[in-house]
C-alpha atoms as a PDB file:
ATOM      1  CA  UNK A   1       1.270  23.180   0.230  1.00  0.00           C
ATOM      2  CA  UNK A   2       3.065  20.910  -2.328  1.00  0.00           C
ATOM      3  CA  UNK A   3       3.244  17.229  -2.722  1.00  0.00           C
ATOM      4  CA  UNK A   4       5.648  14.914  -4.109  1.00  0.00           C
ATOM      5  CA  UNK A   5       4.171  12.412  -6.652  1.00  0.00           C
ATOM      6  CA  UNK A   6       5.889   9.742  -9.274  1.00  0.00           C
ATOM      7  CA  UNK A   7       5.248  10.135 -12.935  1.00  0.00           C
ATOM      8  CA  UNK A   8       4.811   8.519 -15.758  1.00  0.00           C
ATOM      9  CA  UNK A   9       7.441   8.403 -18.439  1.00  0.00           C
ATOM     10  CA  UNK A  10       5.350  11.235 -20.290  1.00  0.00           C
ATOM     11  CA  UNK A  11       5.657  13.450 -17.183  1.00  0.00           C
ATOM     12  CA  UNK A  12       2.239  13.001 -15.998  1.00  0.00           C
ATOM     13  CA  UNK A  13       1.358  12.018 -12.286  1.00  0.00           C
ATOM     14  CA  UNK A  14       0.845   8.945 -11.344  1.00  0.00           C
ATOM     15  CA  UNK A  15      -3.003   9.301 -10.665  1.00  0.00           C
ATOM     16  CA  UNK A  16      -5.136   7.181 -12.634  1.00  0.00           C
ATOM     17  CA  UNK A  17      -8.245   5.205 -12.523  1.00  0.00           C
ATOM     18  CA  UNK A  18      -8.196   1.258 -12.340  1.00  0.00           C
ATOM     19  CA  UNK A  19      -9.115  -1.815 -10.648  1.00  0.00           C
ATOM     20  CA  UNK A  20      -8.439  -2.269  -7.104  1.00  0.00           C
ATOM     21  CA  UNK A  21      -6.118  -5.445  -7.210  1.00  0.00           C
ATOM     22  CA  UNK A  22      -5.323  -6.475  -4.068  1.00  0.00           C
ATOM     23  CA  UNK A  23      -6.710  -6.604  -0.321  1.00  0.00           C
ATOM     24  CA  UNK A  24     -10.381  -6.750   0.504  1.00  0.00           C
ATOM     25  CA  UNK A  25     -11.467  -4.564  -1.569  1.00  0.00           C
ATOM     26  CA  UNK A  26     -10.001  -6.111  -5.162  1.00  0.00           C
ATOM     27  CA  UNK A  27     -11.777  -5.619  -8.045  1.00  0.00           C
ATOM     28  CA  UNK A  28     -13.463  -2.167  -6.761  1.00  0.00           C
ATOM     29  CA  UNK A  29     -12.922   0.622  -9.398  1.00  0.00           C
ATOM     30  CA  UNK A  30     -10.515   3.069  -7.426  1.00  0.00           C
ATOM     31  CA  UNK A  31      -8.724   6.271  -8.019  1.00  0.00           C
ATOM     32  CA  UNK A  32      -5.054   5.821  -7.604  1.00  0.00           C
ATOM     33  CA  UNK A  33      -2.773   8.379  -5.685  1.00  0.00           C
ATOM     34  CA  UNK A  34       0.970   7.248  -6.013  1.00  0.00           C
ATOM     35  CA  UNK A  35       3.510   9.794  -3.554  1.00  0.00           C
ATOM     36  CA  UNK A  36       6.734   9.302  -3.731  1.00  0.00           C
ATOM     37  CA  UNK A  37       9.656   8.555  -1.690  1.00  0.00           C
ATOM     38  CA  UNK A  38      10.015   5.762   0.994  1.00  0.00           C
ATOM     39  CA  UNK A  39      11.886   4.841   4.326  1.00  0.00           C
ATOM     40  CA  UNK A  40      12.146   1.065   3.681  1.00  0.00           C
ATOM     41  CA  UNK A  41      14.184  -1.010   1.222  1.00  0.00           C
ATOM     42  CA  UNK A  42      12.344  -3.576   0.151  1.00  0.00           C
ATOM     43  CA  UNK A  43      14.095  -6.369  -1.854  1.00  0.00           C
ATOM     44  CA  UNK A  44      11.380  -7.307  -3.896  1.00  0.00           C
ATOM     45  CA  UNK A  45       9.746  -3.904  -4.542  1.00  0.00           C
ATOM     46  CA  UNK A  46       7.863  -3.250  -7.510  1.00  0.00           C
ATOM     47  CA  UNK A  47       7.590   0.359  -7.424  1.00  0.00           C
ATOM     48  CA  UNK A  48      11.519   1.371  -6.952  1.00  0.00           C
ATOM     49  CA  UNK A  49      10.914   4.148  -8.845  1.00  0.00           C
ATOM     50  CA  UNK A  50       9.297   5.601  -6.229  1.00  0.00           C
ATOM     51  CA  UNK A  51      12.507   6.014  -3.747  1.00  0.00           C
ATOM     52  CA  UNK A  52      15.564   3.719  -5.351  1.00  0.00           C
ATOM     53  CA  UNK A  53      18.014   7.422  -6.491  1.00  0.00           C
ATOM     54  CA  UNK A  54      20.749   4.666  -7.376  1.00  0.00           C
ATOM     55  CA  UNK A  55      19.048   2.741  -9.675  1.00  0.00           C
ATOM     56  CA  UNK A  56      16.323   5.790 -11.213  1.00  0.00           C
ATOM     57  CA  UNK A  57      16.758   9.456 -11.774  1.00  0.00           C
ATOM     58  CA  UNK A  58      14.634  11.073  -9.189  1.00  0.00           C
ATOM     59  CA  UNK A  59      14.452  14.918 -11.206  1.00  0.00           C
ATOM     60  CA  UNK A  60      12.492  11.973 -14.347  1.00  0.00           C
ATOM     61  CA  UNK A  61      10.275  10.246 -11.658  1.00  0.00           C
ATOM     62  CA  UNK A  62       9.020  12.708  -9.020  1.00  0.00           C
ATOM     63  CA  UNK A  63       6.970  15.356 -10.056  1.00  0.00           C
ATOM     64  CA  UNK A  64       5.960  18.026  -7.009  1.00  0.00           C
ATOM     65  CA  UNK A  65       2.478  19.639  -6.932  1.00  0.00           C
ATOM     66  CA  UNK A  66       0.176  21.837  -5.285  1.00  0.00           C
ATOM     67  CA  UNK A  67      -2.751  20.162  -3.434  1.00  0.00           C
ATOM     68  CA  UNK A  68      -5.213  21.690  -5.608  1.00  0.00           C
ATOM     69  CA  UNK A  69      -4.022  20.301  -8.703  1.00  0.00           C
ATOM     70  CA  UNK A  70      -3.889  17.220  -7.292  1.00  0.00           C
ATOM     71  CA  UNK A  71      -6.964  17.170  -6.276  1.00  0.00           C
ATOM     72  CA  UNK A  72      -8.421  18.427  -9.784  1.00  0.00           C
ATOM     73  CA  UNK A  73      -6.244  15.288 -11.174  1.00  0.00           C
ATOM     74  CA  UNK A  74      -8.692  12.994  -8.670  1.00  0.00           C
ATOM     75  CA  UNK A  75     -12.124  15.078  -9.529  1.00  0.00           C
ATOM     76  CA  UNK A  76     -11.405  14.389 -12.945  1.00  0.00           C
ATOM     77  CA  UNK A  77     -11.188  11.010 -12.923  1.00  0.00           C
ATOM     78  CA  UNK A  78     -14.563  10.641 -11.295  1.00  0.00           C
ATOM     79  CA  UNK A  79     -16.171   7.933  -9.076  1.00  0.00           C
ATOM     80  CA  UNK A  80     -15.597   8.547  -5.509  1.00  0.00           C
ATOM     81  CA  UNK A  81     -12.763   5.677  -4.185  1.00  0.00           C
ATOM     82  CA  UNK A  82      -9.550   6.846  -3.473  1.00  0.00           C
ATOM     83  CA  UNK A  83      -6.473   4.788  -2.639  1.00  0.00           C
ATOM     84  CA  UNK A  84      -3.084   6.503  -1.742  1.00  0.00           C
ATOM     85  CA  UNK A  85      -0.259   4.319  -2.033  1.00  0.00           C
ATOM     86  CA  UNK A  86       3.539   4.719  -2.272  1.00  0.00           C
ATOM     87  CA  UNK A  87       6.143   4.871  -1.544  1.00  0.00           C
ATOM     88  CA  UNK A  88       5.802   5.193   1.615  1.00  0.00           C
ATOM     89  CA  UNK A  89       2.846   7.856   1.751  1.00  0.00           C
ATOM     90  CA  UNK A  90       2.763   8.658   5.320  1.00  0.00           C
ATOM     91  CA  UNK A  91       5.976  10.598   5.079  1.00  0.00           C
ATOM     92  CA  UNK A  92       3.858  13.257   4.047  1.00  0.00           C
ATOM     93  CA  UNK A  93       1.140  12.956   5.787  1.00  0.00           C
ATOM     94  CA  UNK A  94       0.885  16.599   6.760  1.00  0.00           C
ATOM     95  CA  UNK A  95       0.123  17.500   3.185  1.00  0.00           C
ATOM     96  CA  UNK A  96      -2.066  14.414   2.811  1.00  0.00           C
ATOM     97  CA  UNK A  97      -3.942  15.345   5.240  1.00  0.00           C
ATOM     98  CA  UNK A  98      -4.923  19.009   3.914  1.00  0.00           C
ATOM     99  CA  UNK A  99      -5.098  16.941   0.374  1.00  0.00           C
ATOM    100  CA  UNK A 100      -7.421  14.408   1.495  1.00  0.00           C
ATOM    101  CA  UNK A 101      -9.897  17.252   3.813  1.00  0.00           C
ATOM    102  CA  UNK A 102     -12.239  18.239   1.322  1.00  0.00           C
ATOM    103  CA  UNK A 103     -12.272  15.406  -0.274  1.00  0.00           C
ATOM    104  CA  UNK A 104     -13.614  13.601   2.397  1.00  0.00           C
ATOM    105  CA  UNK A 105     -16.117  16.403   2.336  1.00  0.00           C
ATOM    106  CA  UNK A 106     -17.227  15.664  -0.789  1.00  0.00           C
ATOM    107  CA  UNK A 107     -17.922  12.010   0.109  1.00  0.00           C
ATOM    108  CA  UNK A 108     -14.952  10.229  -1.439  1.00  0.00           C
ATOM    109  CA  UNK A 109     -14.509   6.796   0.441  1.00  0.00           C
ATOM    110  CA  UNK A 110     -10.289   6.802   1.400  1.00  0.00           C
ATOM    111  CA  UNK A 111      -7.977   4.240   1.562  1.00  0.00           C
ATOM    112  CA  UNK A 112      -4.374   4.458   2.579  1.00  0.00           C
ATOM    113  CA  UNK A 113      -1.381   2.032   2.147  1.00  0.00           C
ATOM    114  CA  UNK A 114       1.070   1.984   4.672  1.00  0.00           C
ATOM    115  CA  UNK A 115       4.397  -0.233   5.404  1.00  0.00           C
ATOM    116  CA  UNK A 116       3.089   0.170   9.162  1.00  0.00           C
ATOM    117  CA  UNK A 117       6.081   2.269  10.727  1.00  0.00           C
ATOM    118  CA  UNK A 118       5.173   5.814  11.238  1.00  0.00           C
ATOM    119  CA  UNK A 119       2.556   6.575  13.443  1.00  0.00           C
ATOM    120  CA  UNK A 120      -0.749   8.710  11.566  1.00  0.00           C
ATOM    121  CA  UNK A 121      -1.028  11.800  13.037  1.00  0.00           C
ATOM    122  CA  UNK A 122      -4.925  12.629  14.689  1.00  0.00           C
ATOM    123  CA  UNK A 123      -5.766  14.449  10.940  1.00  0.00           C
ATOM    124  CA  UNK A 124      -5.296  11.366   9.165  1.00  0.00           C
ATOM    125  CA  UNK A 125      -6.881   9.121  11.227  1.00  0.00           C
ATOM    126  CA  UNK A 126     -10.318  10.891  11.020  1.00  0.00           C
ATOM    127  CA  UNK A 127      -9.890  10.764   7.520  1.00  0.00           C
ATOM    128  CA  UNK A 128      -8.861   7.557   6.321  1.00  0.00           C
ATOM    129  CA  UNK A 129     -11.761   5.053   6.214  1.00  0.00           C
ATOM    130  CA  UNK A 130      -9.483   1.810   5.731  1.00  0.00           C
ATOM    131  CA  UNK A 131      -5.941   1.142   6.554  1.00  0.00           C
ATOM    132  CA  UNK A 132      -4.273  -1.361   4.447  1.00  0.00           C
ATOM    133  CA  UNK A 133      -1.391  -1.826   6.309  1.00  0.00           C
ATOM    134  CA  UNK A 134       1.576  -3.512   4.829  1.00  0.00           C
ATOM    135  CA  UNK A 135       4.098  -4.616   7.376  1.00  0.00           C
ATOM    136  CA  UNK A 136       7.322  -5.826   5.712  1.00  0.00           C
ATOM    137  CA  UNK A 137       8.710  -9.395   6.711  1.00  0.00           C
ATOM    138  CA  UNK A 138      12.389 -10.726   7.019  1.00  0.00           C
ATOM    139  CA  UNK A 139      12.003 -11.658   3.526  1.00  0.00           C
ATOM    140  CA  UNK A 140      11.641  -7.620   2.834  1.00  0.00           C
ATOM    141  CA  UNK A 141      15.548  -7.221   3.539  1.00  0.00           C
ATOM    142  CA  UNK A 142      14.984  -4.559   5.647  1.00  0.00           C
ATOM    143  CA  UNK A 143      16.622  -4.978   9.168  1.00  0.00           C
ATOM    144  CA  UNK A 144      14.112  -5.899  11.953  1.00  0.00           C
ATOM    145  CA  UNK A 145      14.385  -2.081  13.542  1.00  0.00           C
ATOM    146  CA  UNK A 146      13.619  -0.827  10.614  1.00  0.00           C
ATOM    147  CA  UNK A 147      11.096  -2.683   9.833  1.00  0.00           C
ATOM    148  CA  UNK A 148       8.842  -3.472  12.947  1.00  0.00           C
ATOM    149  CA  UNK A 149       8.187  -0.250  15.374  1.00  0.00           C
ATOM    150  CA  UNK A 150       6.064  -1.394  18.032  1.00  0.00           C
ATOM    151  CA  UNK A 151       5.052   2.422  18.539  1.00  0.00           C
ATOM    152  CA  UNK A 152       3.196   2.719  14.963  1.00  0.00           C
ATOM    153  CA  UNK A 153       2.428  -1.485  15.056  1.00  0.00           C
ATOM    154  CA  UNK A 154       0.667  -1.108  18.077  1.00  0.00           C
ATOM    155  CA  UNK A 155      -1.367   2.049  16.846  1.00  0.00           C
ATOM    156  CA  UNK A 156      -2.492   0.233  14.021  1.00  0.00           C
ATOM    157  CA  UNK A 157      -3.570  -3.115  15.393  1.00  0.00           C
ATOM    158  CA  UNK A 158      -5.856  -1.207  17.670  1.00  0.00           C
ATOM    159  CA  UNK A 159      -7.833   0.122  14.442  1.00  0.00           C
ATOM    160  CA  UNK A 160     -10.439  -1.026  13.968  1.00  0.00           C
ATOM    161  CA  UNK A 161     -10.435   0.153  10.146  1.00  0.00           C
ATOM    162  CA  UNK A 162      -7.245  -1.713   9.594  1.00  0.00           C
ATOM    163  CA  UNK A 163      -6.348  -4.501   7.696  1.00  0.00           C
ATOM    164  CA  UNK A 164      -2.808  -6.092   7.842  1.00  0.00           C
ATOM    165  CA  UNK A 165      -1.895  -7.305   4.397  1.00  0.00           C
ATOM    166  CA  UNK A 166       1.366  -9.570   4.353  1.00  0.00           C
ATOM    167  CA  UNK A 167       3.581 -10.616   1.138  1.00  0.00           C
ATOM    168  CA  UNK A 168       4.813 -14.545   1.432  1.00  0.00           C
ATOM    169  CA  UNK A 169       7.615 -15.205  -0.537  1.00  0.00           C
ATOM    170  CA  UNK A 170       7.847 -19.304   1.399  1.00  0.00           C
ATOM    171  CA  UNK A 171       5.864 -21.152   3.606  1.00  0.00           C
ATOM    172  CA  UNK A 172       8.230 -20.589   6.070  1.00  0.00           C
ATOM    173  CA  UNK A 173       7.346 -16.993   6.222  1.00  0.00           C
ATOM    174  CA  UNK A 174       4.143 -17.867   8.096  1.00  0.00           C
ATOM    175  CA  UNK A 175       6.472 -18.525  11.233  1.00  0.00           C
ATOM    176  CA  UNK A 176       6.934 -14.438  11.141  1.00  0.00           C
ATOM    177  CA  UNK A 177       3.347 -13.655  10.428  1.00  0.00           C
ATOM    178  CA  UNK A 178       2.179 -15.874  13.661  1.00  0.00           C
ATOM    179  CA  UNK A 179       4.391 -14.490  15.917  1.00  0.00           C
ATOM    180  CA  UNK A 180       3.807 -10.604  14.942  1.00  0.00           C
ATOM    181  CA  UNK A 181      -0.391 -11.445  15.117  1.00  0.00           C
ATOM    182  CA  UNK A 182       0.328 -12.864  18.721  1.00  0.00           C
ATOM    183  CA  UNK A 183       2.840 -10.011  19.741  1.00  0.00           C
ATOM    184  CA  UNK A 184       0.212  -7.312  18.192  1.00  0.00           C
ATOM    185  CA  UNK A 185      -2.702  -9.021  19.003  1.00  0.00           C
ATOM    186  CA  UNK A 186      -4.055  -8.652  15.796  1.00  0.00           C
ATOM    187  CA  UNK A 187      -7.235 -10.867  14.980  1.00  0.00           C
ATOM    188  CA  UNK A 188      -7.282 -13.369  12.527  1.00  0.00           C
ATOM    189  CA  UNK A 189     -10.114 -11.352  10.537  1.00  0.00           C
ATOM    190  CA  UNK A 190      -7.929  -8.586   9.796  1.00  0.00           C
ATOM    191  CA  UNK A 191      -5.005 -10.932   8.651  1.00  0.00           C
ATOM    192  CA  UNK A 192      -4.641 -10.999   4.662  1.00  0.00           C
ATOM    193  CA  UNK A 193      -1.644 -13.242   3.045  1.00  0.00           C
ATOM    194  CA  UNK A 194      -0.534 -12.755  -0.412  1.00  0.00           C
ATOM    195  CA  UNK A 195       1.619 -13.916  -2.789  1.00  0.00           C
ATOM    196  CA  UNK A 196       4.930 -12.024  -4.036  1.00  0.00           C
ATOM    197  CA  UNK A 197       5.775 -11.433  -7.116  1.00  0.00           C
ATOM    198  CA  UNK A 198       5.464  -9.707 -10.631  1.00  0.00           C
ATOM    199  CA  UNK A 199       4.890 -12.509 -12.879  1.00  0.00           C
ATOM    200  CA  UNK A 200       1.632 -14.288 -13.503  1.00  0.00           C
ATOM    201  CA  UNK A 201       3.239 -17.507 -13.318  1.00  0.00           C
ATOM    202  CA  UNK A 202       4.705 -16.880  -9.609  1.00  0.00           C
ATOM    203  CA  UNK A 203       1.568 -15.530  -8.432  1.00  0.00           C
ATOM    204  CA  UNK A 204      -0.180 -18.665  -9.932  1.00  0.00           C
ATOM    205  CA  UNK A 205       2.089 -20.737  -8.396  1.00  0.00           C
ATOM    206  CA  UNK A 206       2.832 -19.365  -5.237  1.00  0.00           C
ATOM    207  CA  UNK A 207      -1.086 -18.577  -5.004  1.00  0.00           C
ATOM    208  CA  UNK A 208      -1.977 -22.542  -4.841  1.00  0.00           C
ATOM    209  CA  UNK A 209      -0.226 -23.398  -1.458  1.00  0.00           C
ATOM    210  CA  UNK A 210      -0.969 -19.966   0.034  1.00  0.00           C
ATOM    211  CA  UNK A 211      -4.544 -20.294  -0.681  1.00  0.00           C
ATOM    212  CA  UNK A 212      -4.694 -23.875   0.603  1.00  0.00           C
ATOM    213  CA  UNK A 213      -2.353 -22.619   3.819  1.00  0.00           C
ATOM    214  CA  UNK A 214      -4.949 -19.914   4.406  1.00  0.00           C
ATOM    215  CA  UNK A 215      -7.963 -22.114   4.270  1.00  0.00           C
ATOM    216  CA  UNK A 216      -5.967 -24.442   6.762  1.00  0.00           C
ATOM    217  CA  UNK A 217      -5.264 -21.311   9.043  1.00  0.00           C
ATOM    218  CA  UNK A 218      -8.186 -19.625   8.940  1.00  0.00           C
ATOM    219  CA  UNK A 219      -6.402 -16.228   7.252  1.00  0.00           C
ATOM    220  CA  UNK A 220      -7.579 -14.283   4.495  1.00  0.00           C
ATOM    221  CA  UNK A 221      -6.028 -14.317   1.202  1.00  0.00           C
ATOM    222  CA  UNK A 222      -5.853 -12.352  -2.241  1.00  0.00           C
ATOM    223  CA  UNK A 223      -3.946 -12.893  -4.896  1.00  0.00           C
ATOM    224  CA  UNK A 224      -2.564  -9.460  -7.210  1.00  0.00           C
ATOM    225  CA  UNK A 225      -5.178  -9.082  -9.629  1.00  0.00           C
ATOM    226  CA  UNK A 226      -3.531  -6.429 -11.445  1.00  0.00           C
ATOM    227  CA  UNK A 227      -0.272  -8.853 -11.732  1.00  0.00           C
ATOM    228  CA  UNK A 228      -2.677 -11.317 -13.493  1.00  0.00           C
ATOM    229  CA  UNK A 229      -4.292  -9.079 -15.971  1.00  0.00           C
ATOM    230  CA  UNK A 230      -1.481  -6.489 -17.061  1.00  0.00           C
ATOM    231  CA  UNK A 231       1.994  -7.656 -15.381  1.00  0.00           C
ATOM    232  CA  UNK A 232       3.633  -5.083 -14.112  1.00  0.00           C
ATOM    233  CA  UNK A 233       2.329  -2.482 -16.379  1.00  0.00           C
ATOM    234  CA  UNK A 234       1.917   1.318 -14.765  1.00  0.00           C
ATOM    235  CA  UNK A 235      -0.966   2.614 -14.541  1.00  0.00           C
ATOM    236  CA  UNK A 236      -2.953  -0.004 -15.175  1.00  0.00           C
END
């Protein structure tokens, strides 16, 4: 069984140890899983490496390997918190699953990032112990049907190890994010806004009136820690 990973501009995977900077659990120490490949389009995405074949050389930034070397990448990094981002990781969620088995085994704590569109299959969800689910607004780009499938929406809202993590480019944007919480019936609890962007200065900015809009509303909010400290730096 083989996975498809990004790499780093010296050819190594993209698994590497850090801070966790966004979500509830920022500023955890986590291991980092990045897969590759992704069925959305985001506008704003800062990890088009990962799928964008017009704009990146796919043969340079996906490297494919067997589940036991990745999982000798992870051992090796020590500590026992995993997070498996993207891409869009759950388009390989077969293979994740068989990746993220023994793992679990060996008492690693798992976290999973998700755009919120395909369904996990019965594997998965016994292994994951948070969902950080990502659900891409109109300011995304992506079309609404490609976007928002009420199938995998509705699967996740009834988690209750989900969290529903949405990126607010305007205050108008909230608009969106009310009437998907209502439609999903997704509690305020599990609601987490956060700024966009790649730049201290926007997330500084844009972080003000969010915060002040989530104290108002009653929603959580983060800010991208990682943004703050290193930019947009890989692997960091």
């Amino acid at each position: 069984m083989m996975l498809n990973l990004t790499r780093f501009s010296n050819g190594e995977p993209e698994i590497f140890r850090s801070i966790q900077g966004e979500g509830v659990n920022s500023g955890i120490v986590t291991v980092f899983l990045r897969l590759a490949f992704c069925n959305l389009k985001c506008s704003w995405c800062d990890t088009r490496y990962s799928w964008d074949w017009q704009h990146y050389y796919q043969n340079s930034e996906v490297v494919t390997m067997t589940l036991k070397e990745v999982a000798e990448h992870i051992r090796a990094l020590g500590g026992k918190h995993i997070l498996v981002t993207g891409g869009e990781p759950l388009i390989q969620q077969k293979m994740l699953s068989d990746l993220l088995a023994p793992l679990k085994e060996e008492g690693y704590y798992i976290e999973v990032e998700t755009n919120g569109t395909i369904p996990p299959n019965n594997d998965l969800l016994s292994l994951v112990d948070q969902w950080n689910v990502s659900p891409k607004l109109e300011n995304s780009g992506n079309t609404r049907s490609a976007r928002e499938l009420p199938e995998a929406y509705g699967v996740f809202s009834n988690l209750s190890s989900s969290y529903f993590k949405y990126v607010i480019q305007a205050e108008s944007d909230l608009n969106e994010v009310l009437s998907l919480i209502r439609r999903y019936q997704i509690a305020p609890s599990k609601v987490i806004l956060m700024p966009e962007g790649t730049k201290r200065e926007t997330i500084l900015t844009r972080g003000k009136w969010l915060a002040d809009l989530c104290k108002n509303q009653g929603y959580r909010f983060c800010t991208r820690l990682h943004i703050l400290l290193w930019e947009s730096t890989r692997g960091m």
